[in-house]
N, C-alpha and C. Protein backbone atom coordinates (compact mmCIF):
# COMPACT_ATOMS: atom_id res chain seq x y z
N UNK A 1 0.84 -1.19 0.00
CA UNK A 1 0.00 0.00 0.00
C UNK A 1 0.87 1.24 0.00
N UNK A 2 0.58 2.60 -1.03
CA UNK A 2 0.97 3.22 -0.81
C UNK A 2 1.03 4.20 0.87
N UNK A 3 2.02 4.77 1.55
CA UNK A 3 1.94 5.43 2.26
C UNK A 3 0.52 6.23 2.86
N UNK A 4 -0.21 6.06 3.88
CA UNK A 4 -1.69 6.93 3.91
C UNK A 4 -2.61 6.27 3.17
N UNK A 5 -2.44 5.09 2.29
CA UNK A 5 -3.92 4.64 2.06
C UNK A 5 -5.01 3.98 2.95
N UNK A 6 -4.43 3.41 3.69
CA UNK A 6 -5.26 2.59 4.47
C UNK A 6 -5.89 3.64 5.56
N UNK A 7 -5.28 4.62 6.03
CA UNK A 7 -6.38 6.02 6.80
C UNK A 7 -7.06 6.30 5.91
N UNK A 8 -6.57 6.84 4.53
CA UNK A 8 -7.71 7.50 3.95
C UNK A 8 -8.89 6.77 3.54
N UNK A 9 -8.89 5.28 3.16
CA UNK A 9 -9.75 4.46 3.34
C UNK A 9 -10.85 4.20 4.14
N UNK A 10 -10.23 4.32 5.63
CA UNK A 10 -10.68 4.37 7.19
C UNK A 10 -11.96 5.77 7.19
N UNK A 11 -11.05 6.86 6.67
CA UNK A 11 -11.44 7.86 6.67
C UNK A 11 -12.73 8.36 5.86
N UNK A 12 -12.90 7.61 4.42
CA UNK A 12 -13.69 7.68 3.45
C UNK A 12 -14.71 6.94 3.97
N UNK A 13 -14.42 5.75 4.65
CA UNK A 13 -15.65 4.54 5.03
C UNK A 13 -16.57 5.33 6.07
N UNK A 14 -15.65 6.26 6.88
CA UNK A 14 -16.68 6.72 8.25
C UNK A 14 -17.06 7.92 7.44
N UNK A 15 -16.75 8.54 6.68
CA UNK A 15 -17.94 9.27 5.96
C UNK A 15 -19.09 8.45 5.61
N UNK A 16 -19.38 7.30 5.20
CA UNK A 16 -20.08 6.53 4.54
C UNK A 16 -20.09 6.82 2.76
N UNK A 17 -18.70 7.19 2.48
CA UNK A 17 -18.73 7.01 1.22
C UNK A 17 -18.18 5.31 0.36
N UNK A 18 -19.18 5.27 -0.50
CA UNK A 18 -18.98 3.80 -1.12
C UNK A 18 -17.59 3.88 -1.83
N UNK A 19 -17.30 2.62 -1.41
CA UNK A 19 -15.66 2.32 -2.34
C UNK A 19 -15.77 1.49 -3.15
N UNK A 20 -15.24 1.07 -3.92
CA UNK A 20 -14.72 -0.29 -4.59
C UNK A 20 -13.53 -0.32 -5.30
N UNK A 21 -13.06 -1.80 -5.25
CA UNK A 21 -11.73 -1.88 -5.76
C UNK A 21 -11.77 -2.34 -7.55
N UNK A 22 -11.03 -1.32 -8.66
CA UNK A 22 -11.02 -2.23 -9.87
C UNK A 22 -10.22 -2.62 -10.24
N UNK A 23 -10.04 -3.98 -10.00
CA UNK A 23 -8.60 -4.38 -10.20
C UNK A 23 -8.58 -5.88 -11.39
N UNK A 24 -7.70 -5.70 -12.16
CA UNK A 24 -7.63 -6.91 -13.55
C UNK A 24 -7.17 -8.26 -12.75
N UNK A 25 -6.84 -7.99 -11.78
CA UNK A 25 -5.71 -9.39 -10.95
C UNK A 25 -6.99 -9.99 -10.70
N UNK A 26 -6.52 -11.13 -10.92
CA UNK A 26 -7.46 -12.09 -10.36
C UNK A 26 -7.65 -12.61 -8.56
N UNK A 27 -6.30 -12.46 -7.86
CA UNK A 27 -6.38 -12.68 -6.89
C UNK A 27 -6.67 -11.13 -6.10
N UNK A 28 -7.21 -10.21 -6.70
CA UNK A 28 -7.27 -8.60 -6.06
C UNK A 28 -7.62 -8.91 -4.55
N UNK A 29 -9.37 -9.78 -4.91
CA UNK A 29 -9.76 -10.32 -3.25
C UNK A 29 -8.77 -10.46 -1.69
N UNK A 30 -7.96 -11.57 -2.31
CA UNK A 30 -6.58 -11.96 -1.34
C UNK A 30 -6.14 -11.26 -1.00
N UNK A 31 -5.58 -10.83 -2.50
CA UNK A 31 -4.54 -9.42 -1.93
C UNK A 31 -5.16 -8.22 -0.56
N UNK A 32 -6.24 -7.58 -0.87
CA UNK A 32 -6.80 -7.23 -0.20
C UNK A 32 -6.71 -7.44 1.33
N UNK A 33 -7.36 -9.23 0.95
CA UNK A 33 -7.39 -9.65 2.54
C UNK A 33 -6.02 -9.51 3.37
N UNK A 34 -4.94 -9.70 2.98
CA UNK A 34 -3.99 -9.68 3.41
C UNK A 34 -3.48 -8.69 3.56
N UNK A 35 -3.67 -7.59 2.64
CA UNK A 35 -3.21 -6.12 3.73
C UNK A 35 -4.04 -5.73 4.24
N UNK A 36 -5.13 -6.44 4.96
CA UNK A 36 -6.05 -5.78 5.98
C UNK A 36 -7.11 -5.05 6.09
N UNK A 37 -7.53 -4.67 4.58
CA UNK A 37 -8.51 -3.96 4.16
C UNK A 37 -9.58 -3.63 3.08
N UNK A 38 -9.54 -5.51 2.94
CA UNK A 38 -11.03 -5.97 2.76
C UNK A 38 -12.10 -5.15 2.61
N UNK A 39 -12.50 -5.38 4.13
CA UNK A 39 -13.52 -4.71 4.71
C UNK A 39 -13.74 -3.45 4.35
N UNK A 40 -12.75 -2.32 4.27
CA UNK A 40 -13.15 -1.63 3.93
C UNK A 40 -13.83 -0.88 2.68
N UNK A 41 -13.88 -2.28 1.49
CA UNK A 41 -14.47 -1.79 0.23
C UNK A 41 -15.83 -1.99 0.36
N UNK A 42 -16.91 -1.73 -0.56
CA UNK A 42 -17.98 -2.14 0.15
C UNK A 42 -18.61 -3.05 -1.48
N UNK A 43 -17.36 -2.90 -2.29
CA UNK A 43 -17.48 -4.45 -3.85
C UNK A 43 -16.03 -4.18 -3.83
N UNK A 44 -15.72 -5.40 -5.10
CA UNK A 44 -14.92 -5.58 -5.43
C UNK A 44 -15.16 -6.41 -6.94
N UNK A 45 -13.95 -5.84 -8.37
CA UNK A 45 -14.63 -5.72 -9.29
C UNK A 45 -12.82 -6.12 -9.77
N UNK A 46 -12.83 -7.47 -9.87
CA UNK A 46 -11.74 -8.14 -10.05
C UNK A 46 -11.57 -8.77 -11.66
N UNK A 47 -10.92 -9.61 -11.96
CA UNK A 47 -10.17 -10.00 -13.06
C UNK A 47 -11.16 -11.32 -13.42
N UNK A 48 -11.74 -11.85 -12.40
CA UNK A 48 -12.40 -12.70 -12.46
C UNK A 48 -13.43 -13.05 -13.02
N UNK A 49 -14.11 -11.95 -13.50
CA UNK A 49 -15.72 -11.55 -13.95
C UNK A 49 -15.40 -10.84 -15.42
N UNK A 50 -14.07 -10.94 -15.64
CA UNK A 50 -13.61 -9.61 -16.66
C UNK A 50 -13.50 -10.00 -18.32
N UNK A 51 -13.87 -9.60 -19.13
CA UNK A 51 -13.85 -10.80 -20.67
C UNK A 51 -12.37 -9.33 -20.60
N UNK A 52 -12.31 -8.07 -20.70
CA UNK A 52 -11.06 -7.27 -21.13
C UNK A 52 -10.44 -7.04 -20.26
N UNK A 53 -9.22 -6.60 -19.88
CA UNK A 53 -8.36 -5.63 -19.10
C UNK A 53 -8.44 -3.88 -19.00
N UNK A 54 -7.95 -3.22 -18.65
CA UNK A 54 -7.39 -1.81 -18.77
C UNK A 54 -6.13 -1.90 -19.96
N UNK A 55 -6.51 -0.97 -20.33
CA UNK A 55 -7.54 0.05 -20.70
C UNK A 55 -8.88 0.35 -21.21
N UNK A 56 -9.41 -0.65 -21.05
CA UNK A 56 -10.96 -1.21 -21.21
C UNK A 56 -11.66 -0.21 -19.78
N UNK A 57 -12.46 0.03 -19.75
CA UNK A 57 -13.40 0.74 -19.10
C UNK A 57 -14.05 -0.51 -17.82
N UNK A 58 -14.18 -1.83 -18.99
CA UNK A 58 -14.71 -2.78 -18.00
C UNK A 58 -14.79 -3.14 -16.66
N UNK A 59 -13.83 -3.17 -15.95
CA UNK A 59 -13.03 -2.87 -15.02
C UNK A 59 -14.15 -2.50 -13.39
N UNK A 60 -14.26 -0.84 -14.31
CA UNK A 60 -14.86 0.65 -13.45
C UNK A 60 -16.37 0.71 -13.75
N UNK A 61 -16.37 0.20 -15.20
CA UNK A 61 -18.06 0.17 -15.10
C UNK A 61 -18.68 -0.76 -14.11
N UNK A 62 -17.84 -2.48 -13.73
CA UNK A 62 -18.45 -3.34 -13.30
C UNK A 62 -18.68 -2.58 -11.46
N UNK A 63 -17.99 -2.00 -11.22
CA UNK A 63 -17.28 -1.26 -10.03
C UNK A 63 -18.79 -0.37 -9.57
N UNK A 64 -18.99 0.54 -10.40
CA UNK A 64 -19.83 1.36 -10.56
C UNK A 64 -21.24 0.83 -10.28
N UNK A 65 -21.49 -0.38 -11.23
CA UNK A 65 -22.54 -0.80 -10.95
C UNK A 65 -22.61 -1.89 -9.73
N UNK A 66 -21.54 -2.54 -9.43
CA UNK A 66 -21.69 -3.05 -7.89
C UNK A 66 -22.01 -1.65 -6.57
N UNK A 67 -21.63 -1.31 -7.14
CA UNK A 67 -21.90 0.35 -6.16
C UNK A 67 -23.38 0.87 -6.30
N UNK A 68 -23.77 0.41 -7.30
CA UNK A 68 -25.35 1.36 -7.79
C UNK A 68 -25.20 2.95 -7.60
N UNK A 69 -23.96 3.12 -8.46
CA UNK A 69 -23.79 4.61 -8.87
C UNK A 69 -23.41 5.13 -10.08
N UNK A 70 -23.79 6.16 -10.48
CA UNK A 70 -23.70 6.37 -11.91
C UNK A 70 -22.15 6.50 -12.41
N UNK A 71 -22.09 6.59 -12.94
CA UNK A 71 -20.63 6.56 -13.92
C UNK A 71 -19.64 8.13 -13.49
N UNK A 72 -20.64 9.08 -13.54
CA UNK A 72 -19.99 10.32 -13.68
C UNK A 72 -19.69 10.96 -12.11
N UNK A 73 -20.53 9.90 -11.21
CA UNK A 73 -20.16 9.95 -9.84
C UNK A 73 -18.73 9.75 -9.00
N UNK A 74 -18.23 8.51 -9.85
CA UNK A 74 -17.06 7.95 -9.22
C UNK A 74 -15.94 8.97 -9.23
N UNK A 75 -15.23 8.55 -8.92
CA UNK A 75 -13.53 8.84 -8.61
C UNK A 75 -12.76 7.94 -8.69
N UNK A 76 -12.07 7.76 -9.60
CA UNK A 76 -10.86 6.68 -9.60
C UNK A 76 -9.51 7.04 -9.39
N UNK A 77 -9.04 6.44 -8.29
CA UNK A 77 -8.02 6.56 -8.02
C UNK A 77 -6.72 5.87 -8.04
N UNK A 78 -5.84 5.88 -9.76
CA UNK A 78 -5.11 4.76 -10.33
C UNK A 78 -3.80 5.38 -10.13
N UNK A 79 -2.63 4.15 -10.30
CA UNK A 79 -1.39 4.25 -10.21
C UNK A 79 -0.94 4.08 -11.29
N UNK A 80 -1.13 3.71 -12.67
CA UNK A 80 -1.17 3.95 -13.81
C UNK A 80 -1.96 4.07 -14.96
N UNK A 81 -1.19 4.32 -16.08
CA UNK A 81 -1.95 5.06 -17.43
C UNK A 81 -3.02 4.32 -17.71
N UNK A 82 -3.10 3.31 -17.76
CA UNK A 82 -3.91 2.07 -18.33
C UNK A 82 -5.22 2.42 -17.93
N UNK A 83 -4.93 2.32 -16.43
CA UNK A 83 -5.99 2.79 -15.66
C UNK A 83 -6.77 3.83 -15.53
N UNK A 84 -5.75 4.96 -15.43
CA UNK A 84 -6.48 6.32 -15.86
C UNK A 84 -7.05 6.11 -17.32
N UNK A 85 -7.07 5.57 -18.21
CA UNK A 85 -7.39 6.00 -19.51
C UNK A 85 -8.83 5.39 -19.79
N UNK A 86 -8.81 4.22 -18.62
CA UNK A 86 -9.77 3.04 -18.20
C UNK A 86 -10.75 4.03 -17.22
N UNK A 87 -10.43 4.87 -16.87
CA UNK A 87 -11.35 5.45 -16.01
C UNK A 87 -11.94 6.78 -16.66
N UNK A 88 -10.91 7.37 -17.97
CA UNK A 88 -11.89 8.23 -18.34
C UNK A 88 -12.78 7.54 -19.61
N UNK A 89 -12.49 6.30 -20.23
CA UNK A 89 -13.40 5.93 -20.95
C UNK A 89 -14.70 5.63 -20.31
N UNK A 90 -14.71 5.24 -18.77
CA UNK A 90 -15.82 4.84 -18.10
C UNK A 90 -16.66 6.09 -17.92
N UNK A 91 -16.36 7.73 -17.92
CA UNK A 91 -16.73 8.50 -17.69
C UNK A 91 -16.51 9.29 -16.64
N UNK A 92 -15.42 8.67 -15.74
CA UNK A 92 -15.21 8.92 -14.60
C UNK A 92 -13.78 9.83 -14.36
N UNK A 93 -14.30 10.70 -13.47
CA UNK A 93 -13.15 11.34 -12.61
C UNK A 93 -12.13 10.54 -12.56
N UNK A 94 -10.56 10.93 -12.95
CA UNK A 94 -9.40 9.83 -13.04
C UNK A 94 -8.20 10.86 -12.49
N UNK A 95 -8.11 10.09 -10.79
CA UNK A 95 -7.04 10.93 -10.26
C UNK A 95 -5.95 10.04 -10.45
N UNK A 96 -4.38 10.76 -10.68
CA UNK A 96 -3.30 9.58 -10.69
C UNK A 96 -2.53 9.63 -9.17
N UNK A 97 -1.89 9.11 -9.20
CA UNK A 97 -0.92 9.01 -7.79
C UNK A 97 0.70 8.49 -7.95
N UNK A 98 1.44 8.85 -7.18
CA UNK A 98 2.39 8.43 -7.59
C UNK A 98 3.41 8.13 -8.52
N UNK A 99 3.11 8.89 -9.70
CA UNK A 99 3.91 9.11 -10.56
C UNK A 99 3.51 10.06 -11.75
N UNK A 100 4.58 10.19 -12.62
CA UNK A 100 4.17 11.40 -12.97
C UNK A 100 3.52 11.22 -14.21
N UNK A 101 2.67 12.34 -14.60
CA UNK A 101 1.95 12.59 -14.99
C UNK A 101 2.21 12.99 -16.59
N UNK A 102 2.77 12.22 -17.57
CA UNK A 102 3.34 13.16 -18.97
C UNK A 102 2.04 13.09 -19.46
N UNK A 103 0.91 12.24 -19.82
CA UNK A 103 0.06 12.49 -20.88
C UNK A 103 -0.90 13.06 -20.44
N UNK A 104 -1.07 14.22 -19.16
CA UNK A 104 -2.18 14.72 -19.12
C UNK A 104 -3.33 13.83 -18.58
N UNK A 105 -3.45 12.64 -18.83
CA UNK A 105 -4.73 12.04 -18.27
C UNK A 105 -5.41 12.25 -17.71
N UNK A 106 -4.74 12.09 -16.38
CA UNK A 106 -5.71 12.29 -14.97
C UNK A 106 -5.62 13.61 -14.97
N UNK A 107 -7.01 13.73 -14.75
CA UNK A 107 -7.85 14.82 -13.66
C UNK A 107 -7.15 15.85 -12.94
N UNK A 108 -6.50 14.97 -11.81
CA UNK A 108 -5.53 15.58 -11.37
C UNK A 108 -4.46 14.07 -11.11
N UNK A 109 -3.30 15.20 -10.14
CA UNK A 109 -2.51 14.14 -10.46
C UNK A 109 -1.87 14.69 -8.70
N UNK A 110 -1.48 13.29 -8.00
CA UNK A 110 -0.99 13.80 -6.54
C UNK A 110 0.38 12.66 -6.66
N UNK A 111 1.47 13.39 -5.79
CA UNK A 111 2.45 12.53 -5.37
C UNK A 111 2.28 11.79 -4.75
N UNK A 112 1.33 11.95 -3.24
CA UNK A 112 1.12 11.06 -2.14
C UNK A 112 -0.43 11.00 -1.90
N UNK A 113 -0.66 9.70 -1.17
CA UNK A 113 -2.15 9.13 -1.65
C UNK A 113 -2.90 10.09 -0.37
N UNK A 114 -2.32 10.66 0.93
CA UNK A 114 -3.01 11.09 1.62
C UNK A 114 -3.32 12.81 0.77
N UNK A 115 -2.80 13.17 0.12
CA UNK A 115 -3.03 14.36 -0.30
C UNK A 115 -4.67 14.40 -1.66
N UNK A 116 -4.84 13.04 -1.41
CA UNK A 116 -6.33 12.83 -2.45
C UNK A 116 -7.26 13.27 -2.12
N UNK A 117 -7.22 12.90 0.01
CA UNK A 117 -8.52 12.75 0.22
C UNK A 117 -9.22 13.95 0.64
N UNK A 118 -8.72 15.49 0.80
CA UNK A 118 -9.08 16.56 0.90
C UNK A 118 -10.04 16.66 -0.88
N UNK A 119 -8.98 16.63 -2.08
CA UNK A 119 -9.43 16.68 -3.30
C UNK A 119 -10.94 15.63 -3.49
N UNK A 120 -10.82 14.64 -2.94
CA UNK A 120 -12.13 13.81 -2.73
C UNK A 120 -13.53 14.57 -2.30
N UNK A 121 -13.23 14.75 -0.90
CA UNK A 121 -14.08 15.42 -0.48
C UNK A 121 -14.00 16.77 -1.29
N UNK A 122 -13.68 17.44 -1.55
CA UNK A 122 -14.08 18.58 -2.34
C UNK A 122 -14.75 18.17 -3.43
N UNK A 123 -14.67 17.24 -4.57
CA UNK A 123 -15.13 16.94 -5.57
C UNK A 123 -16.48 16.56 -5.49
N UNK A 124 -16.34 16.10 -3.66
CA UNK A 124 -17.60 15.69 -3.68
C UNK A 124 -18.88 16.33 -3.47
N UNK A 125 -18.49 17.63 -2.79
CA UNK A 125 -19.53 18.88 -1.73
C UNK A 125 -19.39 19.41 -2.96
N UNK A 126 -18.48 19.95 -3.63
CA UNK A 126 -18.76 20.92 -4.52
C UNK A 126 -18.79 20.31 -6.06
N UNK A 127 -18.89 19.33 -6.53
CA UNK A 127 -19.23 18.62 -7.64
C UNK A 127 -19.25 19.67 -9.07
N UNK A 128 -20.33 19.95 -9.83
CA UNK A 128 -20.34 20.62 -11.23
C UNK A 128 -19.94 22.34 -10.49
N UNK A 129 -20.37 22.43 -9.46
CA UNK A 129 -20.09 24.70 -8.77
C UNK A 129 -18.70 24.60 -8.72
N UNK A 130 -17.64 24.01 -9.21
CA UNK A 130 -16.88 24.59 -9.12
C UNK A 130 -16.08 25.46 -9.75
């Protein structure tokens, strides 16, 4: 896990905002379980269910709709291009993290994962007014 994910996770859940994980790995579940924070997704939208990969959208749409939220709601929050490119084909907000940023993709783009979750919550109170 990057540095600060697992608070901001903590942090997002006691808001009661919905998470989910989109991940192509097939074992995402495990993985999960084993760094401890499972629980805190409330789906999970794995490799398992998946006919494409990323940069396929597939991924975030399946994500979305385990969530029962619209497309233009989400926030994705990827560590690479694939992904971001996977998240704006889905329609979705595509923040990057951790590295840099040459093609513009994402949305925005943060060095460290705790510096998202202010941008989160903002995206979220203040949505299209901004």
């Amino acid at each position: 896990l990057y540095p600060g994910t697992k608070d901001m996770l903590c942090k997002l859940k006691k808001a009661c905002i919905r998470i989910a994980v989109g991940s192509s790995s097939k074992n995402a579940r495990m993985i999960l379980e084993n760094a401890g924070i499972l629980d805190l997704f409330n789906f999970v939208s794995d490799g398992n269910g998946l006919c494409r990969s990323k940069p396929d959208p597939e991924v975030f749409l399946k994500a979305a709709s385990g969530l029962n939220v619209d497309n233009a709601e989400c926030i994705v929050v990827e560590d690479a291009e694939a992904g971001l490119i996977a998240a704006k084909r889905a329609g979705m907000t595509a923040y990057g993290v951790g590295f840099e940023n040459p093609s513009g993709v994402a949305d925005m783009y943060f060095e460290k994962t705790p510096d998202i979750l202010s941008a989160i919550i903002e995206d979220m109170v203040l949505g299209d007014n901004k």
